[in-house]
PDB file of N, CA and C in Angstrom:
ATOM      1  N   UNK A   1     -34.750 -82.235 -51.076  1.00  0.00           N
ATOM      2  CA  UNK A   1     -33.887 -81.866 -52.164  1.00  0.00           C
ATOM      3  C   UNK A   1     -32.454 -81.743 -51.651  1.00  0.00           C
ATOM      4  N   UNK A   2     -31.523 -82.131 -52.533  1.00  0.00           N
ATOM      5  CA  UNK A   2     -30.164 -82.332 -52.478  1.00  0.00           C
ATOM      6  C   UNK A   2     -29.563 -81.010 -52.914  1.00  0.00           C
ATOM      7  N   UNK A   3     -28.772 -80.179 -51.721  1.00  0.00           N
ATOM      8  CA  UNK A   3     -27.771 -79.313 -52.811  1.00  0.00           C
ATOM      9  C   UNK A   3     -26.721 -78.699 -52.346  1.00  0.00           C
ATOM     10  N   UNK A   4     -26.215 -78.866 -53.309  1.00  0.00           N
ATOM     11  CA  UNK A   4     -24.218 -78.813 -53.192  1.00  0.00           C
ATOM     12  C   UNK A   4     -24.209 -77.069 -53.065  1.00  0.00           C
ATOM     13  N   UNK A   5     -23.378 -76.855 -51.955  1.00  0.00           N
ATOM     14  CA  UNK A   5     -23.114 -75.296 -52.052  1.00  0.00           C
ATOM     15  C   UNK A   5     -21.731 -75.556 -52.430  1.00  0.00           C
ATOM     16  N   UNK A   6     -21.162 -74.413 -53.426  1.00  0.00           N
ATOM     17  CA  UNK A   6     -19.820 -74.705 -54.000  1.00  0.00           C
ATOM     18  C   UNK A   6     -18.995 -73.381 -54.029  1.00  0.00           C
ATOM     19  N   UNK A   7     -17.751 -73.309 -53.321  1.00  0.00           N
ATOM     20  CA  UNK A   7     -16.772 -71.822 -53.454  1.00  0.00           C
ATOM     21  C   UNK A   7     -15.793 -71.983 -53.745  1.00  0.00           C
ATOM     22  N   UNK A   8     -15.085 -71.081 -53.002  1.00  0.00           N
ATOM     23  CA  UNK A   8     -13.331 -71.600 -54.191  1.00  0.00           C
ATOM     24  C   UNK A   8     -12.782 -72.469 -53.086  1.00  0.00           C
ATOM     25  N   UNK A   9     -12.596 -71.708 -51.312  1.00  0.00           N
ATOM     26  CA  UNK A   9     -12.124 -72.867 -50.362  1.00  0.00           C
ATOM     27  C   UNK A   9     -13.057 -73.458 -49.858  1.00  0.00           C
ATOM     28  N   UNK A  10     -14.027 -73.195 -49.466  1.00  0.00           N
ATOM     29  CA  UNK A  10     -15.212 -73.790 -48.752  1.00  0.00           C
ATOM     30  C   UNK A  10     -14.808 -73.612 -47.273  1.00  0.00           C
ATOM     31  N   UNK A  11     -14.650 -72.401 -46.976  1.00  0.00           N
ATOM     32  CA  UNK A  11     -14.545 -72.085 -45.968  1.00  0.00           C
ATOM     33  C   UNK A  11     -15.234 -70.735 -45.022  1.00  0.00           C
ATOM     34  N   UNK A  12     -15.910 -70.039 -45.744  1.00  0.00           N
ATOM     35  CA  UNK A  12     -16.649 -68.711 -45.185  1.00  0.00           C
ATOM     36  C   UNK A  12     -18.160 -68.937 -46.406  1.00  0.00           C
ATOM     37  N   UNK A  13     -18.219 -68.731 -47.436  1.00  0.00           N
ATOM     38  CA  UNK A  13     -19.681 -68.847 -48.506  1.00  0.00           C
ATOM     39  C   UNK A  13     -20.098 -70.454 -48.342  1.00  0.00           C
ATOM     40  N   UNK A  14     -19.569 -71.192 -48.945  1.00  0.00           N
ATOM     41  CA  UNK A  14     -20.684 -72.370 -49.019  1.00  0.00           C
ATOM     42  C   UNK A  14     -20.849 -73.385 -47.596  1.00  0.00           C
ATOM     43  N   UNK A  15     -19.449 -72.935 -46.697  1.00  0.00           N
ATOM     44  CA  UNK A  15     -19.763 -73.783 -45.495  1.00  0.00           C
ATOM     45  C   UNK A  15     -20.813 -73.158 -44.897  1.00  0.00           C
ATOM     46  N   UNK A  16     -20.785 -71.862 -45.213  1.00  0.00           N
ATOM     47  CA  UNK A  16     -21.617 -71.447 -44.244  1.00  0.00           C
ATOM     48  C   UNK A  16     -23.608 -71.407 -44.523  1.00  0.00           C
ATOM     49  N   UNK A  17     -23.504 -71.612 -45.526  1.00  0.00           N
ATOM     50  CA  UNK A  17     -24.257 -71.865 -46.580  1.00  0.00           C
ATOM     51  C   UNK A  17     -25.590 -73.206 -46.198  1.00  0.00           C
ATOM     52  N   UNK A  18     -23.759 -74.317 -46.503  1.00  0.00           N
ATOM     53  CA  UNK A  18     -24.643 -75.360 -45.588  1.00  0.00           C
ATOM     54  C   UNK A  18     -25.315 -75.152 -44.719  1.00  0.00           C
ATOM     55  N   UNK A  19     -24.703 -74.889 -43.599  1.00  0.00           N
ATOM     56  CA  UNK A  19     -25.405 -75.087 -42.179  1.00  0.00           C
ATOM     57  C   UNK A  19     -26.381 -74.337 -42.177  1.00  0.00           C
ATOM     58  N   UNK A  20     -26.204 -73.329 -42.957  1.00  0.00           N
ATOM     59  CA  UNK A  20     -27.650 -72.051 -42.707  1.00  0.00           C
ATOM     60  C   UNK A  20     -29.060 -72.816 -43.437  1.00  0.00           C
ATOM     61  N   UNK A  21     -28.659 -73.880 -44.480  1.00  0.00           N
ATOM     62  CA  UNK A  21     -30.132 -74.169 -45.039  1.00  0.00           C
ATOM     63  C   UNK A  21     -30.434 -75.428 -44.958  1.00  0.00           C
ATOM     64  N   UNK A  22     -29.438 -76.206 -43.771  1.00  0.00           N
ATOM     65  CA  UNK A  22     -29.705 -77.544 -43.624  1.00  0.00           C
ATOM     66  C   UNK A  22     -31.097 -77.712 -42.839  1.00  0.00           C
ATOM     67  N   UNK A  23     -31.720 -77.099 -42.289  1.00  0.00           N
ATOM     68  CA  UNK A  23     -32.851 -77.771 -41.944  1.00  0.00           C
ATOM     69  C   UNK A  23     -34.094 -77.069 -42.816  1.00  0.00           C
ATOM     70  N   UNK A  24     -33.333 -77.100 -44.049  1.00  0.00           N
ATOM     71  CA  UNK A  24     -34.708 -77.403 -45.213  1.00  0.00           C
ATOM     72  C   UNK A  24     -34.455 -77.860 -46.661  1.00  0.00           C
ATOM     73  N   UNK A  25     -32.845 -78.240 -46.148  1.00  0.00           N
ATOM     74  CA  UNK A  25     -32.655 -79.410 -47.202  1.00  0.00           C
ATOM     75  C   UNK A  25     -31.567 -80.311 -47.006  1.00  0.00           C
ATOM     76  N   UNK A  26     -31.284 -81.662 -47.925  1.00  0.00           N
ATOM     77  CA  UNK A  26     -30.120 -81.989 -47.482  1.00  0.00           C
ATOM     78  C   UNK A  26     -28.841 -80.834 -48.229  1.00  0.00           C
ATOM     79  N   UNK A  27     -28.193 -81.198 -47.078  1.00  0.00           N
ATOM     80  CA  UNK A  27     -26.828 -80.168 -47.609  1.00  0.00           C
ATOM     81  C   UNK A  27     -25.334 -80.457 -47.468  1.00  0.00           C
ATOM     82  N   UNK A  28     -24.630 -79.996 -48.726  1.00  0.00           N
ATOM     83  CA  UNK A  28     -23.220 -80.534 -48.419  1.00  0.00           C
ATOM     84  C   UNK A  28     -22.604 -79.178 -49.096  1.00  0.00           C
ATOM     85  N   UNK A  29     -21.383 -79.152 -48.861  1.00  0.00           N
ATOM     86  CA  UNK A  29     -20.540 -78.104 -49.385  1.00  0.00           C
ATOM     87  C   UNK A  29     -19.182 -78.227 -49.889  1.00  0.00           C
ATOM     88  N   UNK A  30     -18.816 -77.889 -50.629  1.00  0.00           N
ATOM     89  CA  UNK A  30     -17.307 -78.219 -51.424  1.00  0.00           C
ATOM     90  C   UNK A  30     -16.703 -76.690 -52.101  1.00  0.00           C
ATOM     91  N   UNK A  31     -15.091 -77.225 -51.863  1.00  0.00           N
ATOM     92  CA  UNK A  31     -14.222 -76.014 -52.700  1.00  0.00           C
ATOM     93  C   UNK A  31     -13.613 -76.543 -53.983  1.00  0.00           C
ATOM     94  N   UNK A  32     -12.856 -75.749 -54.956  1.00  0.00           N
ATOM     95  CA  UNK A  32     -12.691 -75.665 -55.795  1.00  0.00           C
ATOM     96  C   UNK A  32     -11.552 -75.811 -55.993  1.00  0.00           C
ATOM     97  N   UNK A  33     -10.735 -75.013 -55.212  1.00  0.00           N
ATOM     98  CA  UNK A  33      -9.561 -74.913 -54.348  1.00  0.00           C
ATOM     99  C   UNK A  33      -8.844 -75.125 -53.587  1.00  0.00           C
ATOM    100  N   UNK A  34      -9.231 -75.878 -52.421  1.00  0.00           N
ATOM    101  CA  UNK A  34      -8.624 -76.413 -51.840  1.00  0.00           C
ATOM    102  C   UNK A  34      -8.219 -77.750 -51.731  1.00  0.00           C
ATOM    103  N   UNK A  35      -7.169 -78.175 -50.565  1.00  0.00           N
ATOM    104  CA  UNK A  35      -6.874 -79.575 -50.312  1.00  0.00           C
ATOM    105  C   UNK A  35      -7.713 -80.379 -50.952  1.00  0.00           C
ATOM    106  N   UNK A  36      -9.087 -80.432 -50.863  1.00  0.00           N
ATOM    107  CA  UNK A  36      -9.727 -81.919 -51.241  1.00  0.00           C
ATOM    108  C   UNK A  36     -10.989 -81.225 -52.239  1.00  0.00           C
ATOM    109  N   UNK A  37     -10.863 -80.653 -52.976  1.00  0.00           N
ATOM    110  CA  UNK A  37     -11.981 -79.954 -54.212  1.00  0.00           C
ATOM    111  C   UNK A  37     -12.850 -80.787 -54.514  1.00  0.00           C
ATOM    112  N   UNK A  38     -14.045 -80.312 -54.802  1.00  0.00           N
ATOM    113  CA  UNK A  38     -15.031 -81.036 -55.260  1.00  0.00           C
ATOM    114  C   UNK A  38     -14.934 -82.235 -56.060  1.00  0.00           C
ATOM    115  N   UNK A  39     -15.880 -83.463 -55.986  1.00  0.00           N
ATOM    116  CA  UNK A  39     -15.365 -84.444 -56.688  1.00  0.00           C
ATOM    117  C   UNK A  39     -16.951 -84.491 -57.900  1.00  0.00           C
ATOM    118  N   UNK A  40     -16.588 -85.715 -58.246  1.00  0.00           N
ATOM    119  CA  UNK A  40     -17.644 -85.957 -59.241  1.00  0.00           C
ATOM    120  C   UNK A  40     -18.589 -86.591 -58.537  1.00  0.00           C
ATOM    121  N   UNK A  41     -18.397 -87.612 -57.106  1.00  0.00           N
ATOM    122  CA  UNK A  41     -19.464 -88.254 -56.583  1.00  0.00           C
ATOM    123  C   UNK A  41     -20.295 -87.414 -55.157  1.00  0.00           C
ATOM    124  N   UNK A  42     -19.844 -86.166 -55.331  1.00  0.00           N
ATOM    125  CA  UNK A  42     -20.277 -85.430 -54.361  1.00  0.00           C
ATOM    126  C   UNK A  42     -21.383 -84.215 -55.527  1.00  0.00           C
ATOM    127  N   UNK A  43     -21.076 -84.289 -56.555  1.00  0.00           N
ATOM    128  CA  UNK A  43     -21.956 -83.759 -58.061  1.00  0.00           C
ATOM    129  C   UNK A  43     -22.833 -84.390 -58.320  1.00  0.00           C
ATOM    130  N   UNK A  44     -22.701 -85.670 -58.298  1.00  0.00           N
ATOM    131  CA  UNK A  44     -23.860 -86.775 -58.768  1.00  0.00           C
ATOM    132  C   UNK A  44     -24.551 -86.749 -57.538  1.00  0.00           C
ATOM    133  N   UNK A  45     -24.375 -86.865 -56.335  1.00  0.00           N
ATOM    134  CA  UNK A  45     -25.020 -86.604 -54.812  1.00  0.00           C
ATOM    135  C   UNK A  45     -26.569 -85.766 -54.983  1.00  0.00           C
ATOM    136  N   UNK A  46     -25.900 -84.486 -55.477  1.00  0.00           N
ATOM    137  CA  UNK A  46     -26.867 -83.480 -55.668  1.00  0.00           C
ATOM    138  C   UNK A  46     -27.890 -83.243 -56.864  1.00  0.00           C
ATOM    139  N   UNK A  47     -29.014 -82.493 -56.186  1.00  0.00           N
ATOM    140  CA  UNK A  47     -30.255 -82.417 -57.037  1.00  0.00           C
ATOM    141  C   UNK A  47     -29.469 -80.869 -57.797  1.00  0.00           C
ATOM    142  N   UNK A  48     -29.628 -80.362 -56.951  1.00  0.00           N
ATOM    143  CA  UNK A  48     -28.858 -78.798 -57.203  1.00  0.00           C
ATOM    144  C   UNK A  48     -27.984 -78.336 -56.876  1.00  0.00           C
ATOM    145  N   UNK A  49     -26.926 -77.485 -57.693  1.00  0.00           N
ATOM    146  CA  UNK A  49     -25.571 -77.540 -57.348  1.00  0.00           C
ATOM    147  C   UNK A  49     -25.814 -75.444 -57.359  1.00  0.00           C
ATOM    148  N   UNK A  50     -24.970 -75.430 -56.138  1.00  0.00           N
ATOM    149  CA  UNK A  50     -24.896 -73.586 -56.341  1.00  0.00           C
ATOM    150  C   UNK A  50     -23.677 -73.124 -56.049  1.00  0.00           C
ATOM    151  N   UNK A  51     -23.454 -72.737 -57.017  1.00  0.00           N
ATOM    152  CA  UNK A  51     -22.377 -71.986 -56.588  1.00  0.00           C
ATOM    153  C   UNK A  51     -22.374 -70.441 -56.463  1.00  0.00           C
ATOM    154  N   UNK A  52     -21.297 -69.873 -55.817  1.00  0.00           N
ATOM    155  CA  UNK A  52     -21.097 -68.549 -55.120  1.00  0.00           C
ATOM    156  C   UNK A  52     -21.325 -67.224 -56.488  1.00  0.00           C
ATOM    157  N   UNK A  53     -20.368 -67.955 -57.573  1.00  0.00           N
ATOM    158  CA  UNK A  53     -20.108 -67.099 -58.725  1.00  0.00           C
ATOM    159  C   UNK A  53     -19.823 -67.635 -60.021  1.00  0.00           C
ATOM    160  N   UNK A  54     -19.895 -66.944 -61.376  1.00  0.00           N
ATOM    161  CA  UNK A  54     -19.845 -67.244 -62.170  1.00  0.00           C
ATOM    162  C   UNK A  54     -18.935 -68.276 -62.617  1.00  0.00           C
ATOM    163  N   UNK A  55     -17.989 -68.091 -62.251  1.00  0.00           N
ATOM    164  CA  UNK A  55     -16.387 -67.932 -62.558  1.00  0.00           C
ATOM    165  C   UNK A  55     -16.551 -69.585 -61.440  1.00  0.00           C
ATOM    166  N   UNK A  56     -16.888 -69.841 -61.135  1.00  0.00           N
ATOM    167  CA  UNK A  56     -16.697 -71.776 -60.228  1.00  0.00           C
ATOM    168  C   UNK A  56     -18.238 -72.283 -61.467  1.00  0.00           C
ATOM    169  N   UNK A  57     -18.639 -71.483 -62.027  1.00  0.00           N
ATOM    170  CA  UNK A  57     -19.562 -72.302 -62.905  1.00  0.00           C
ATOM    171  C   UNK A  57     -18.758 -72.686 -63.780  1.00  0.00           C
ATOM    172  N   UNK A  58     -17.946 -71.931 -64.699  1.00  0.00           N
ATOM    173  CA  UNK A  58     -16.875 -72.174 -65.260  1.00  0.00           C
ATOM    174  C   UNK A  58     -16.126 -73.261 -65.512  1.00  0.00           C
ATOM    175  N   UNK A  59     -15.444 -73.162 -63.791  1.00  0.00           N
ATOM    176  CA  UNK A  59     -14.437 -73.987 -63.374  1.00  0.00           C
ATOM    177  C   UNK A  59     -15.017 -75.642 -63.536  1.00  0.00           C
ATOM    178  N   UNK A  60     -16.431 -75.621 -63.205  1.00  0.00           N
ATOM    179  CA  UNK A  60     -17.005 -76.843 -63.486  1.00  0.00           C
ATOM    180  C   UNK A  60     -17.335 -77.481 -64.581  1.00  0.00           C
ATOM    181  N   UNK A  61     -17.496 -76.258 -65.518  1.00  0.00           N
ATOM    182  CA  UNK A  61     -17.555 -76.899 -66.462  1.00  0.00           C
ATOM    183  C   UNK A  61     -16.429 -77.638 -67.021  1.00  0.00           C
ATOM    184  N   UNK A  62     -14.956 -77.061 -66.856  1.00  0.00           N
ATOM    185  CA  UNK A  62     -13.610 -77.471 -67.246  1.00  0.00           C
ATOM    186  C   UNK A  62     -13.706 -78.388 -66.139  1.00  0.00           C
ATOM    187  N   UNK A  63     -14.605 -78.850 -65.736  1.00  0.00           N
ATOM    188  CA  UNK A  63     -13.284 -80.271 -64.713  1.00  0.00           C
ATOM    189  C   UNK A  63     -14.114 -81.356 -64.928  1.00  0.00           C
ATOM    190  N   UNK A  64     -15.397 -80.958 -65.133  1.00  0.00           N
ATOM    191  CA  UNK A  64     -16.477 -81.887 -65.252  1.00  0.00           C
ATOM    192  C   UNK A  64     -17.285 -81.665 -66.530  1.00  0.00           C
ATOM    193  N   UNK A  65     -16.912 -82.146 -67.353  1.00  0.00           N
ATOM    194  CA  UNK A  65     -17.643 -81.474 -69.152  1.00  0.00           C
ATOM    195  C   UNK A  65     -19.014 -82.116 -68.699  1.00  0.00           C
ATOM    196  N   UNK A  66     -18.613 -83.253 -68.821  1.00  0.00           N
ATOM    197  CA  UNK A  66     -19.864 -84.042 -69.145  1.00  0.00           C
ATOM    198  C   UNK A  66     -21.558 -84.305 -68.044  1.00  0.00           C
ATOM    199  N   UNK A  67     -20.453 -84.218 -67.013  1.00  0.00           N
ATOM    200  CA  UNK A  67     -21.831 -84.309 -65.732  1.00  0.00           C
ATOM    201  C   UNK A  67     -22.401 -82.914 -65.599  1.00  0.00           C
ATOM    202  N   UNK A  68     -21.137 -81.812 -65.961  1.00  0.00           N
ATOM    203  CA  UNK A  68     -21.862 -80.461 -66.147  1.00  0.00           C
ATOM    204  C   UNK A  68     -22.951 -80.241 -66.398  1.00  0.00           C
ATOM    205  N   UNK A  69     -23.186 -80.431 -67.917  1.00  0.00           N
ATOM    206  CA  UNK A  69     -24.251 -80.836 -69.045  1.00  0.00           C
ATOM    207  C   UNK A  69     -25.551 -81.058 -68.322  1.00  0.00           C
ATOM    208  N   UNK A  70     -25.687 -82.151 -67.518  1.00  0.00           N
ATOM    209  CA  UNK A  70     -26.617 -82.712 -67.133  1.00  0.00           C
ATOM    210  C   UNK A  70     -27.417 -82.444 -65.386  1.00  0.00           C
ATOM    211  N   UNK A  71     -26.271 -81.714 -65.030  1.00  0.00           N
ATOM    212  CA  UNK A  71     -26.588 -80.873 -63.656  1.00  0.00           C
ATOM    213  C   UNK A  71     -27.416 -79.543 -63.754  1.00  0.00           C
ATOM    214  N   UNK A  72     -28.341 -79.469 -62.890  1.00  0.00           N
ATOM    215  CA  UNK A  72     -28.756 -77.672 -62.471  1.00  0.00           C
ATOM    216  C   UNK A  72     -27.485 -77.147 -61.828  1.00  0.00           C
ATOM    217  N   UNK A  73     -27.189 -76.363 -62.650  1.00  0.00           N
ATOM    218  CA  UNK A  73     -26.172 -75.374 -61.837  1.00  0.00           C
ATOM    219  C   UNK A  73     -26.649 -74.090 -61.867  1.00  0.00           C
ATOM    220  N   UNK A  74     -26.992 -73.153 -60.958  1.00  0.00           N
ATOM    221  CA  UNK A  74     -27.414 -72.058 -60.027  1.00  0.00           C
ATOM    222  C   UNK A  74     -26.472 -71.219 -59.688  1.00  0.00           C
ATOM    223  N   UNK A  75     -25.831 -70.090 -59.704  1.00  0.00           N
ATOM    224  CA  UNK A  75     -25.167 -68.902 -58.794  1.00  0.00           C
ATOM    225  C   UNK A  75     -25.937 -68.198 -58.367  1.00  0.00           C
ATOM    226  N   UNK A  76     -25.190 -67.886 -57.352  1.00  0.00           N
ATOM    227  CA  UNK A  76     -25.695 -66.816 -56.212  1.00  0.00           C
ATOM    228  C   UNK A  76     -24.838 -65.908 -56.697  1.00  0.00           C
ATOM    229  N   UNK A  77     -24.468 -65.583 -57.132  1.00  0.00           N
ATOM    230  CA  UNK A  77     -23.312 -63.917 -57.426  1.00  0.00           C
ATOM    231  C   UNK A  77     -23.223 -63.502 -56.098  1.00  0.00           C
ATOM    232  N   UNK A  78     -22.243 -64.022 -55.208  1.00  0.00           N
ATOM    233  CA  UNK A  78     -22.139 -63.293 -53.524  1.00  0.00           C
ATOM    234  C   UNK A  78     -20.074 -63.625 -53.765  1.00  0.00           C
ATOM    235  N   UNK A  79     -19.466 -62.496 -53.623  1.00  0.00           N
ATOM    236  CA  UNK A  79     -18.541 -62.117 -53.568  1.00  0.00           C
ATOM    237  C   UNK A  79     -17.448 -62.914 -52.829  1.00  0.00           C
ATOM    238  N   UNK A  80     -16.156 -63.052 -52.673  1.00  0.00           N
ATOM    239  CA  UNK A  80     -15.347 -63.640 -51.677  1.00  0.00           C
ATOM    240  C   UNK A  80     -15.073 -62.797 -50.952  1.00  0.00           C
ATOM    241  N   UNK A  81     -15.973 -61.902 -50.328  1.00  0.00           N
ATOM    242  CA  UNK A  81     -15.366 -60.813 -49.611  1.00  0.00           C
ATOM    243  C   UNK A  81     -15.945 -61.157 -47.816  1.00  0.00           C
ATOM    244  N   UNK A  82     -16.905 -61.842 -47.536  1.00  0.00           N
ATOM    245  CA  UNK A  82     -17.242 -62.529 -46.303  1.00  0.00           C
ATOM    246  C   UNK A  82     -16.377 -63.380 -45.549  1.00  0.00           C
ATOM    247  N   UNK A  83     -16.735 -63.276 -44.289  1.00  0.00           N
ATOM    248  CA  UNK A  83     -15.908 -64.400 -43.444  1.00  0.00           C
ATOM    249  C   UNK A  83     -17.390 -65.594 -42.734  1.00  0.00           C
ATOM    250  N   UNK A  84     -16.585 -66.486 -42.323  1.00  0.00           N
ATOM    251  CA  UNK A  84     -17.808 -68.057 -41.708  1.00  0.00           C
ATOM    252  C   UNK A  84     -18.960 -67.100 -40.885  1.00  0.00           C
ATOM    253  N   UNK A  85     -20.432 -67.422 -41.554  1.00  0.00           N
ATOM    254  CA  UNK A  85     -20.960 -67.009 -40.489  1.00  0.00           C
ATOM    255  C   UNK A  85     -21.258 -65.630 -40.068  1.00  0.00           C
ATOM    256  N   UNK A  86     -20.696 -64.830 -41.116  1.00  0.00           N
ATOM    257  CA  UNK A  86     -20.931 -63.336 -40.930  1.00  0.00           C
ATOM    258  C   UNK A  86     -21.884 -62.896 -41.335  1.00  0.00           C
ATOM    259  N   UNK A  87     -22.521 -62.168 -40.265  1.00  0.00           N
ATOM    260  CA  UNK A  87     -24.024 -61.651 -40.622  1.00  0.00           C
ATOM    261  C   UNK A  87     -24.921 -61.026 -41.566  1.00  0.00           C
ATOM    262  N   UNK A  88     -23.599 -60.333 -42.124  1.00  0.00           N
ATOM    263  CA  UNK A  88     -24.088 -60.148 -43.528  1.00  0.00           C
ATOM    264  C   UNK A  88     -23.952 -61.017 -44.856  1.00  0.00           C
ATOM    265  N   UNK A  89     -23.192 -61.902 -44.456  1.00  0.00           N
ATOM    266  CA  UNK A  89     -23.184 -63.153 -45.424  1.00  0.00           C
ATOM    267  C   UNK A  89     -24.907 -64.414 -44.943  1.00  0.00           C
ATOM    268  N   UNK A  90     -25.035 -64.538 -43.875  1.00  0.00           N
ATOM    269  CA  UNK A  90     -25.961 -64.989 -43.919  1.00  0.00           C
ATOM    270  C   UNK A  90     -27.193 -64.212 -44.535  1.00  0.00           C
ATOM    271  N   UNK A  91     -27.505 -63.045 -44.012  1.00  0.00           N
ATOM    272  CA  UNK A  91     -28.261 -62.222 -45.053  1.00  0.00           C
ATOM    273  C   UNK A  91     -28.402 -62.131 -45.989  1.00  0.00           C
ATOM    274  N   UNK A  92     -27.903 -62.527 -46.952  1.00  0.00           N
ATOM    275  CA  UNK A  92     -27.409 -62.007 -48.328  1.00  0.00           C
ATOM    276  C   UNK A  92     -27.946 -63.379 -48.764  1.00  0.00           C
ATOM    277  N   UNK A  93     -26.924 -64.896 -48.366  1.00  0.00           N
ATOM    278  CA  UNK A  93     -27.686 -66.020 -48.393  1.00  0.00           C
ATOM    279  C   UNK A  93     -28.801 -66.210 -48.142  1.00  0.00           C
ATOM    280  N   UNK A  94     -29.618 -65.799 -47.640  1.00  0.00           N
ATOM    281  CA  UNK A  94     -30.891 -65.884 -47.176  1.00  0.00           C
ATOM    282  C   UNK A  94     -31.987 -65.546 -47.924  1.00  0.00           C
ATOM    283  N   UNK A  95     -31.736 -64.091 -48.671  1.00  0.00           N
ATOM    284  CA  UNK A  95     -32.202 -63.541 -49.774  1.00  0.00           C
ATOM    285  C   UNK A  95     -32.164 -64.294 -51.033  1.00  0.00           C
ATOM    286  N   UNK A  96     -31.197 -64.433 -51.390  1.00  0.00           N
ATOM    287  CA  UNK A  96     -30.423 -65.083 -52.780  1.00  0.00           C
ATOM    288  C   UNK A  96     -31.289 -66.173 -53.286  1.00  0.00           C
ATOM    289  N   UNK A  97     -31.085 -67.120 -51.968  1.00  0.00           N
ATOM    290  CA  UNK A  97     -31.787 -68.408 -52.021  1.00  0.00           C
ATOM    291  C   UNK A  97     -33.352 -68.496 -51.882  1.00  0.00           C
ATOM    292  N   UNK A  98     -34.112 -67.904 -51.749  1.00  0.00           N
ATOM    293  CA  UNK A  98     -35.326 -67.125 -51.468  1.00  0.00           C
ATOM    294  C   UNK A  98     -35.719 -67.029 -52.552  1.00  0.00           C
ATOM    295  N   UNK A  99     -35.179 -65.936 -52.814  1.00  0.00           N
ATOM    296  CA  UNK A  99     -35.556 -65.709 -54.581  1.00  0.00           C
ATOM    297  C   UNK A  99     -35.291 -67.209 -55.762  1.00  0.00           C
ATOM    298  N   UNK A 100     -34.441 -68.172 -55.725  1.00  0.00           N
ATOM    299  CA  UNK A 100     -34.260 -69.302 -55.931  1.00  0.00           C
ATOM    300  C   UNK A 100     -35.094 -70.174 -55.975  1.00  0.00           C
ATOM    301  N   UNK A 101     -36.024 -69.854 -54.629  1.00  0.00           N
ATOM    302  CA  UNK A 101     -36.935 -71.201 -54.409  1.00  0.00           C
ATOM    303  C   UNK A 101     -38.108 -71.296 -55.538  1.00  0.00           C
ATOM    304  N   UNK A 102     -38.674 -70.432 -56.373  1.00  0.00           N
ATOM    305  CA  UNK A 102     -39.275 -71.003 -57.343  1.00  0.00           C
ATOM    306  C   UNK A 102     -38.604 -71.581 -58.299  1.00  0.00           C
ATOM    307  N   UNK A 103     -37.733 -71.340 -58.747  1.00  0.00           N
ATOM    308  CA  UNK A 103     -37.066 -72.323 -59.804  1.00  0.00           C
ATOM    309  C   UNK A 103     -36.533 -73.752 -59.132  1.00  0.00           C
ATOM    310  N   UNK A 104     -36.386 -73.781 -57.454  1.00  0.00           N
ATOM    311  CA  UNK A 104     -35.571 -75.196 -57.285  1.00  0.00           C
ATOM    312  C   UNK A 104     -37.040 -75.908 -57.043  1.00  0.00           C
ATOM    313  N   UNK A 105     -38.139 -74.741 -56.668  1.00  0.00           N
ATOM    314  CA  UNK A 105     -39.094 -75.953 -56.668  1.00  0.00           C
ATOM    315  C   UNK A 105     -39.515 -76.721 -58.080  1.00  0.00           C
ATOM    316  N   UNK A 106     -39.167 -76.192 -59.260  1.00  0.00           N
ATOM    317  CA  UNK A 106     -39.588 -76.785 -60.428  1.00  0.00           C
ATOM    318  C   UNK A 106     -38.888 -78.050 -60.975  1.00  0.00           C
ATOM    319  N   UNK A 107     -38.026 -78.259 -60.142  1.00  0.00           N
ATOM    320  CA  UNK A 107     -37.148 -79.333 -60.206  1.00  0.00           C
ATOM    321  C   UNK A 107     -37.921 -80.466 -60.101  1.00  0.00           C
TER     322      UNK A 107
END
């Protein structure tokens, strides 16, 4: 299974995100915000798209109406308050996504 972790820079939540669940799925990660923000062929890429918080579900919907629609989109409700890799951000990821796995397995 394919899935997009998505934050505002992609620099502490979904990078870290990636790497933490790449060896049990494919994984990519994108910001919202920054220099090079998520695109539409990095959306279509993915089986499942997650983002950090409500508020980038949002944002997707305004940038992307239409592929929106037709995507699983998922939040984790995990705060911008973490840095790359911090132990309690992996924790938290770890949980989140856990609880997740019955619904991504229904995919």
């Amino acid at each position: 299974m394919k899935l997009l972790f998505i934050c505002n820079q992609n620099q502490n939540r979904s990078k870290t995100a990636e790497e933490l669940f790449s060896d049990r799925f494919e994984t990519k990660s994108a910001g919202l915000y920054n220099e090079k923000p998520v695109t539409e062929k990095q959306l279509n890429w993915a089986d499942v798209v997650i983002v950090m918080g409500e508020e980038q579900r949002h944002e997707l919907s305004k940038r992307f109406p239409k592929l929106y629609m037709r995507k699983r989109i998922l939040s984790l409700d995990i705060p911008d308050v973490y840095h790359y890799n911090q132990p309690e951000l992996i924790e938290l990821l770890k949980n989140k996504v856990n609880e997740l796995l019955p619904i991504l397995a229904t995919r």
